[in-house]
N, C-alpha and C. Protein backbone atom coordinates (compact mmCIF):
# COMPACT_ATOMS: atom_id res chain seq x y z
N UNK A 1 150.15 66.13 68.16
CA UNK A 1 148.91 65.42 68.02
C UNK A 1 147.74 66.40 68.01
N UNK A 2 147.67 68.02 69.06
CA UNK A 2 147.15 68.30 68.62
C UNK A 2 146.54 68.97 67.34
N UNK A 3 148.00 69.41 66.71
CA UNK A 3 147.67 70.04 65.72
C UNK A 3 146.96 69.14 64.49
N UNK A 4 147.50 67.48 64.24
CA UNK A 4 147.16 66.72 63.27
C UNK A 4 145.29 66.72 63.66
N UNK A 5 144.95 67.57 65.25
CA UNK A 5 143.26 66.68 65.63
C UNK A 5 142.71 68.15 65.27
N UNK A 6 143.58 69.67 65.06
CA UNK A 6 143.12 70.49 64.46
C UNK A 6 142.50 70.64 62.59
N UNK A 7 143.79 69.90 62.16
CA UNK A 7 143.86 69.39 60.75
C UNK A 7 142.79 68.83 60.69
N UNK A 8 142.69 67.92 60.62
CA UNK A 8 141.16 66.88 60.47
C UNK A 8 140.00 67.37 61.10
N UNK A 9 139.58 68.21 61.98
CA UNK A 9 138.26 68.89 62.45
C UNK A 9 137.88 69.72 61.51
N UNK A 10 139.02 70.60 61.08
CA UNK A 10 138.91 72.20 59.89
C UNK A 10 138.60 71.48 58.69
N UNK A 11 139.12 70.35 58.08
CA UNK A 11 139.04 69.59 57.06
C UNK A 11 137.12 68.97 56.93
N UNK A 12 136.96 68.16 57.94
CA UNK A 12 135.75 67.97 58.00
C UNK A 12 134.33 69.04 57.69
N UNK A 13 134.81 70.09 58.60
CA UNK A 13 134.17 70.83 58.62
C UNK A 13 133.83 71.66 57.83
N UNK A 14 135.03 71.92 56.61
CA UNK A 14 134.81 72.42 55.45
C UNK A 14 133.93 71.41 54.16
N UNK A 15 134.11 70.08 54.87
CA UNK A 15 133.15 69.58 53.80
C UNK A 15 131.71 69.47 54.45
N UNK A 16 131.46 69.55 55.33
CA UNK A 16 130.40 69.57 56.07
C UNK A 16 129.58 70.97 55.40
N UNK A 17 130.64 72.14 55.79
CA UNK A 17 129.69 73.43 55.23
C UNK A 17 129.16 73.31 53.48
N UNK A 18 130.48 72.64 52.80
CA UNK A 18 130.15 72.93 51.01
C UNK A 18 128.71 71.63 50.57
N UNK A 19 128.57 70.44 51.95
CA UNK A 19 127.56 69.85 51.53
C UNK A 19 126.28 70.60 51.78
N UNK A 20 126.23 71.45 53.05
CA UNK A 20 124.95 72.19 53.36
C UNK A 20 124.98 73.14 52.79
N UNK A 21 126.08 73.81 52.13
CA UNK A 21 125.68 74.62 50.78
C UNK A 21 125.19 74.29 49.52
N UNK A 22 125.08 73.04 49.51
CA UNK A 22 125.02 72.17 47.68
C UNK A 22 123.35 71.95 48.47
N UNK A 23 122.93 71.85 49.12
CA UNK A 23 121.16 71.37 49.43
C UNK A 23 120.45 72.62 50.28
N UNK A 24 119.96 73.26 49.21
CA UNK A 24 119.43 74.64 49.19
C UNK A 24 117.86 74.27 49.96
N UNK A 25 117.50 75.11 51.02
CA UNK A 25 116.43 74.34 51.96
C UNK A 25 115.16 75.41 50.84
N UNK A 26 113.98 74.16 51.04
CA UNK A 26 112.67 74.68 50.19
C UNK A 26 112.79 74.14 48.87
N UNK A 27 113.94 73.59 48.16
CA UNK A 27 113.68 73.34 46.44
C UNK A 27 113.25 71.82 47.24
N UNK A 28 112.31 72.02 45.99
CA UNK A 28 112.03 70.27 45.72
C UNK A 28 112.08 69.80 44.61
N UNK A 29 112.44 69.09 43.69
CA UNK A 29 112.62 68.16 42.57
C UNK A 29 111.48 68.40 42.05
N UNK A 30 111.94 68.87 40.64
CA UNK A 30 110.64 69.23 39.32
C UNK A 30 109.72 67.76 38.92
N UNK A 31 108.62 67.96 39.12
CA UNK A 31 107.92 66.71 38.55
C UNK A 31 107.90 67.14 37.21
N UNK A 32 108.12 65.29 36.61
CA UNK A 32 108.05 65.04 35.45
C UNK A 32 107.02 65.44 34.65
N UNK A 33 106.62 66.38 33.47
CA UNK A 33 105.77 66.76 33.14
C UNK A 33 104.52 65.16 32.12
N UNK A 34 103.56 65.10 32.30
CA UNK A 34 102.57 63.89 32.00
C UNK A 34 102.59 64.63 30.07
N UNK A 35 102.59 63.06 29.86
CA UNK A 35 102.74 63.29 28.12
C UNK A 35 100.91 62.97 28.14
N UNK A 36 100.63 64.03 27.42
CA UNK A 36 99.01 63.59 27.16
C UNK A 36 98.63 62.87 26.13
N UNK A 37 97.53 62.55 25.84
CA UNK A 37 97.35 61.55 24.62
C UNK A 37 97.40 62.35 23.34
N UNK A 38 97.22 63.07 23.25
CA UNK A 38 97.54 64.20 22.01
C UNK A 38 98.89 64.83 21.48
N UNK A 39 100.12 64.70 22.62
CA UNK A 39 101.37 65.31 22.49
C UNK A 39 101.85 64.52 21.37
N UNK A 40 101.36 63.42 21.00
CA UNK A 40 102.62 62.88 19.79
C UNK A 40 101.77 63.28 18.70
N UNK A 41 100.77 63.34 18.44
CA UNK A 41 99.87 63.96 17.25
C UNK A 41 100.26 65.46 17.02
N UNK A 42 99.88 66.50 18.07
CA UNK A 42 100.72 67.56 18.24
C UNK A 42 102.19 67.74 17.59
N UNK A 43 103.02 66.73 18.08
CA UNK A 43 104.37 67.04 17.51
C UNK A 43 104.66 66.59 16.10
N UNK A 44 103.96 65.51 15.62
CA UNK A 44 103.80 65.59 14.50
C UNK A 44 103.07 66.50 13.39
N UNK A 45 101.92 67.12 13.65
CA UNK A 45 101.26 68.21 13.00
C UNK A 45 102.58 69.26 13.07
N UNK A 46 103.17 69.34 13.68
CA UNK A 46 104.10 70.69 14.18
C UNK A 46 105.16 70.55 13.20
N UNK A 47 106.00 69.49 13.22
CA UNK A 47 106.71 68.87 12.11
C UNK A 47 106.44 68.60 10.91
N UNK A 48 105.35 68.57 10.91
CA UNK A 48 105.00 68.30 9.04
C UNK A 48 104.72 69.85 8.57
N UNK A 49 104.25 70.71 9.53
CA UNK A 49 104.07 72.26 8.83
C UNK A 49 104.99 73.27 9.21
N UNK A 50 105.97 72.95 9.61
CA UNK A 50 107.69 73.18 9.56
C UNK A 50 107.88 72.48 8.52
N UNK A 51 107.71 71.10 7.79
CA UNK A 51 108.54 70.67 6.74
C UNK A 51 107.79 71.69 5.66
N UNK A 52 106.61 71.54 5.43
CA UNK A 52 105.83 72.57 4.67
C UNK A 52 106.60 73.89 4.27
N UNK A 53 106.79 74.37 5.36
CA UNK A 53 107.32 75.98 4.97
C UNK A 53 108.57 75.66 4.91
N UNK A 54 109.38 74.56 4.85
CA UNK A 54 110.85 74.93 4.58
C UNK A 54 110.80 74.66 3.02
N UNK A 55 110.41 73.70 2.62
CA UNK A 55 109.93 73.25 1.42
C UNK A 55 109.45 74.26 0.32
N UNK A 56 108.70 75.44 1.10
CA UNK A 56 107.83 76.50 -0.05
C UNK A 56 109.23 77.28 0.18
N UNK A 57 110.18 77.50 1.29
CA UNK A 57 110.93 78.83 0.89
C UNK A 57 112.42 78.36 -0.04
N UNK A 58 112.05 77.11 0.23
CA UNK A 58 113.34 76.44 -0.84
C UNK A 58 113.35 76.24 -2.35
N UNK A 59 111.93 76.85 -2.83
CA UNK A 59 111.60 76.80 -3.82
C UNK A 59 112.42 77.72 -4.99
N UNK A 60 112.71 77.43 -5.97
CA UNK A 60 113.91 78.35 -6.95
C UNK A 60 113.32 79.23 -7.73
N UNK A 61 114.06 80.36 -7.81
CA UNK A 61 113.50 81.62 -8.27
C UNK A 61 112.80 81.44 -9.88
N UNK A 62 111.49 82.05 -9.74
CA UNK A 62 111.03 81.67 -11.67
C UNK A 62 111.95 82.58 -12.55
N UNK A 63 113.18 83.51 -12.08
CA UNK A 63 113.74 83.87 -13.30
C UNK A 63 115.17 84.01 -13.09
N UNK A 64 116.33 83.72 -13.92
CA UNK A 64 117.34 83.35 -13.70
C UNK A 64 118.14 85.01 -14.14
N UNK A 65 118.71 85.19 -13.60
CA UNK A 65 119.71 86.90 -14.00
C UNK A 65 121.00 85.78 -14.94
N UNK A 66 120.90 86.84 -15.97
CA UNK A 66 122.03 86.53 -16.71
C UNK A 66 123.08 87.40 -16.35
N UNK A 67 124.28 86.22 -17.08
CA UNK A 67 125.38 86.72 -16.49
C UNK A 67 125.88 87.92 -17.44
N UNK A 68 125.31 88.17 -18.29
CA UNK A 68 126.20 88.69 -19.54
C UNK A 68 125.68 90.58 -18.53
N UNK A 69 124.47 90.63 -18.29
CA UNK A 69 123.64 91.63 -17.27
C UNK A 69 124.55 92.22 -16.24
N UNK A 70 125.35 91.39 -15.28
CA UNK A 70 126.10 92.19 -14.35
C UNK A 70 127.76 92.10 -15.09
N UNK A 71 128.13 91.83 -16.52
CA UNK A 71 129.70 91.90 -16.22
C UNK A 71 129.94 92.34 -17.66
N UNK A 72 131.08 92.83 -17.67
CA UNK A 72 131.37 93.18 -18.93
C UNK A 72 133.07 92.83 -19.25
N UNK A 73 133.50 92.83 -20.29
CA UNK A 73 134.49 92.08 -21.46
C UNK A 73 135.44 93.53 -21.76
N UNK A 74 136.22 94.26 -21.75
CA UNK A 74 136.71 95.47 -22.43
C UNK A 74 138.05 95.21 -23.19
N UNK A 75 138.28 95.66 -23.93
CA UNK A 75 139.98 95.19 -24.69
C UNK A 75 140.85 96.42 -24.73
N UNK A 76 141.62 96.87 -24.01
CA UNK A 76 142.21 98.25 -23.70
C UNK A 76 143.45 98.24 -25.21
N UNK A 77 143.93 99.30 -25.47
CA UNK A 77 144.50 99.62 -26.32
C UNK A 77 146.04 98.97 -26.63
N UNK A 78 146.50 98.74 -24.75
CA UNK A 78 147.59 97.98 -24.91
C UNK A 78 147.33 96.55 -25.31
N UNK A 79 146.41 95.93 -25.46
CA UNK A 79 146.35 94.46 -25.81
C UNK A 79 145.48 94.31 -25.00
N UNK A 80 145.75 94.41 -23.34
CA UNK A 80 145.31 93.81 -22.50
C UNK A 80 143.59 93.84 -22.84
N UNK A 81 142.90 92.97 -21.71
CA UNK A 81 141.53 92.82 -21.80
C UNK A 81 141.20 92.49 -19.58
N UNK A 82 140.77 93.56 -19.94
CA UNK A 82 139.81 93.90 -18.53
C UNK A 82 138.50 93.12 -18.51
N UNK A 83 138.29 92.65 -17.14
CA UNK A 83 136.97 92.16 -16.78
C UNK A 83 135.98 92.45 -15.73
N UNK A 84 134.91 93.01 -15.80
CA UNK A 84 134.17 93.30 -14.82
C UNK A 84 133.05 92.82 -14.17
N UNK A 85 133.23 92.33 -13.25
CA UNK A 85 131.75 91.99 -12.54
C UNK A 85 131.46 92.75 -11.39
N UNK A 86 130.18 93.44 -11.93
CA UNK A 86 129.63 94.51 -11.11
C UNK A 86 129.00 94.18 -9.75
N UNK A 87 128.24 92.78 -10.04
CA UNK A 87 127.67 92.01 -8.65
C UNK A 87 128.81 91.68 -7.72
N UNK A 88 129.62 91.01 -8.48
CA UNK A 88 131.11 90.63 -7.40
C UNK A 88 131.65 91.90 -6.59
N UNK A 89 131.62 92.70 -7.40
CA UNK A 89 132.40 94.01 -7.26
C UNK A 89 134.07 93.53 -7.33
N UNK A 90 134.36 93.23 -8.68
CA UNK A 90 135.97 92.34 -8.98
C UNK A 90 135.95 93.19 -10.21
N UNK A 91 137.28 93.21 -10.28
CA UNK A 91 138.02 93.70 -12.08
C UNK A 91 139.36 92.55 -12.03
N UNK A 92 139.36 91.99 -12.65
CA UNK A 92 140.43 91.27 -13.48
C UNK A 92 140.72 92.06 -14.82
N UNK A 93 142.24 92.29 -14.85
CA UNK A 93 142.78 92.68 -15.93
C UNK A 93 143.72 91.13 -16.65
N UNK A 94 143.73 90.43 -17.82
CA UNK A 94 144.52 89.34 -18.37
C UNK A 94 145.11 90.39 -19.27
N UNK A 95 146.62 89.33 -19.08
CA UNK A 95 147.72 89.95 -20.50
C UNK A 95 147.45 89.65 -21.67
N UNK A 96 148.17 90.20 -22.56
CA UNK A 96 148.07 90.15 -24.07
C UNK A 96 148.52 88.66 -24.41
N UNK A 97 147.22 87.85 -25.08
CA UNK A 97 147.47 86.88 -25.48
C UNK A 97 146.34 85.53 -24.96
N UNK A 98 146.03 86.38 -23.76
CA UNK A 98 144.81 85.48 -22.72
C UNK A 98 143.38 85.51 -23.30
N UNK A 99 142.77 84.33 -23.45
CA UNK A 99 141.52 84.48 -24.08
C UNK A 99 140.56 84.69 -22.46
N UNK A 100 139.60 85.82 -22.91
CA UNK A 100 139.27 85.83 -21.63
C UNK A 100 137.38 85.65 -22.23
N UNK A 101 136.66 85.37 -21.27
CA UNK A 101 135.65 84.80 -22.27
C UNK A 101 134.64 84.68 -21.17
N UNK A 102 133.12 85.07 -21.40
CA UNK A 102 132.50 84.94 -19.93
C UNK A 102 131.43 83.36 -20.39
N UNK A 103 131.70 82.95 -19.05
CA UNK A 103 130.89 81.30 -19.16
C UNK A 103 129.86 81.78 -19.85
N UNK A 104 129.24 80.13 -20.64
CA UNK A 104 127.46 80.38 -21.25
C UNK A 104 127.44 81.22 -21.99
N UNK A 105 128.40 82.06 -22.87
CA UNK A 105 127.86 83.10 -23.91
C UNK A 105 128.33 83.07 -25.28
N UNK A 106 128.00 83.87 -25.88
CA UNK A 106 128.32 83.33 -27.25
C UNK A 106 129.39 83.90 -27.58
N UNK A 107 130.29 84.54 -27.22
CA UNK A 107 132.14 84.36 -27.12
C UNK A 107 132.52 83.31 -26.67
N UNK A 108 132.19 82.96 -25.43
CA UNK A 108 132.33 81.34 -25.56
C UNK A 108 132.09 80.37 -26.18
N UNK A 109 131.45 80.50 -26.51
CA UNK A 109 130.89 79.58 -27.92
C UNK A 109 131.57 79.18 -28.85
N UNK A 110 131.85 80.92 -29.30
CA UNK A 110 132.65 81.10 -30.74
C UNK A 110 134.10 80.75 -30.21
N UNK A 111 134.46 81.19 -29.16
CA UNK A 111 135.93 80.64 -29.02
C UNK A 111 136.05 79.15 -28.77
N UNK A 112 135.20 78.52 -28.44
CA UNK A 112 135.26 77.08 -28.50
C UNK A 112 135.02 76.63 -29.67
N UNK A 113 134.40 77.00 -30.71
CA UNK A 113 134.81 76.75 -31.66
C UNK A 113 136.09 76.71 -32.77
N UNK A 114 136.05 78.29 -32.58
CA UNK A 114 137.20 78.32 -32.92
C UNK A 114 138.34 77.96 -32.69
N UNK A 115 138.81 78.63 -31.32
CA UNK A 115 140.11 77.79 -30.75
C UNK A 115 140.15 76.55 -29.91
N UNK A 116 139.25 76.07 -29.91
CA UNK A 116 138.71 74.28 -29.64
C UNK A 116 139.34 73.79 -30.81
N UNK A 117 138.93 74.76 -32.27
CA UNK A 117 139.42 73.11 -32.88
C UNK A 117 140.69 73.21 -32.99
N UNK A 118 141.57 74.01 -33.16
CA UNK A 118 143.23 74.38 -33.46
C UNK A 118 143.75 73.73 -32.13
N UNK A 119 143.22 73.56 -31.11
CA UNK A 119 143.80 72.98 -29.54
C UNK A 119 143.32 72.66 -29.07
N UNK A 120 143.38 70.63 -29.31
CA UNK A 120 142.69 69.58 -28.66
C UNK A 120 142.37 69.60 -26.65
N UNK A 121 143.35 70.64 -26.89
CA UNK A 121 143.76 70.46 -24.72
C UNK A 121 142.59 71.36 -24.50
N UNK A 122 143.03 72.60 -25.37
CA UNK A 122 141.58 73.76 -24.90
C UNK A 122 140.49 73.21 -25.07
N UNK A 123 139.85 72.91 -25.72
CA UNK A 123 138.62 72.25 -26.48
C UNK A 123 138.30 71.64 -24.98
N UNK A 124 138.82 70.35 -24.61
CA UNK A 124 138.57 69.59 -23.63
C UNK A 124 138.81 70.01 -22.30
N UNK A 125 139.36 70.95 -22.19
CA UNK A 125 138.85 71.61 -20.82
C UNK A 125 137.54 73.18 -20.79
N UNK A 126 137.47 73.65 -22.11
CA UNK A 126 136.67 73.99 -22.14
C UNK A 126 135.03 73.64 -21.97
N UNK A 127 135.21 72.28 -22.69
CA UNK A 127 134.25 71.40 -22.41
C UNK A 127 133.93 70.88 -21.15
N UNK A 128 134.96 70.48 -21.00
CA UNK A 128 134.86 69.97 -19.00
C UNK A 128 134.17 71.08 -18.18
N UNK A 129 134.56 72.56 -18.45
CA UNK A 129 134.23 73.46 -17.57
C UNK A 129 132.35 73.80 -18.01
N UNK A 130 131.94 73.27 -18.73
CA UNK A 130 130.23 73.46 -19.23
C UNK A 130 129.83 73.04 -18.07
């Protein structure tokens, strides 16, 4: 019996200490800060010239870089045809037989013409890909 009246004193007493550790003497509870009559005008002026400047930096560049500018088309001796894009920093080499063709240009063009009309399938995925 005594040990079960040791048990339960040590027990108590450990919650006794972790409550007078959780209530730190001197803090007192933060007062609520007073909304003044101006804070919602304030936060709105603040918000509309944040929308302002997201608005001016989202604006799209006045000049577009062409693509034909960073890449180039080469046809090596074995057949093959190399491709380069200098911005990517990529080389694709296609085998002999691969039309290789850079979007928007006028190889594309001409090969959609041309081999658009001999192959209804090319044509229409060429088209799809515009």
């Amino acid at each position: 019996m005594n040990r079960s009246y040791l048990r339960h004193t040590l027990m108590i007493s450990v919650v006794l200490v972790a409550v007078v550790a959780c209530v730190l003497p001197g803090q007192s509870i933060q007062p609520t800060p007073d909304i003044g009559p101006n804070a919602v005008a304030t936060a709105v002026v603040g918000t509309s010239q944040a929308a302002l400047t997201q608005t001016a930096a989202a604006q799209p560049l006045a000049t577009e870089v062409s693509v034909m500018a960073s890449t180039t088309i080469e046809q090596a001796q074995d057949g093959t045809t190399r491709y380069t894009d200098y911005d990517g920093g990529f080389e694709i080499s296609f085998p002999v037989g691969w039309l290789a063709v850079r979007p928007n240009s006028e190889e594309f063009n001409a090969s959609l013409a041309k081999a658009g009309a001999a192959n209804p399938m090319l044509h229409e995925q060429m088209t799809a890909d515009l």
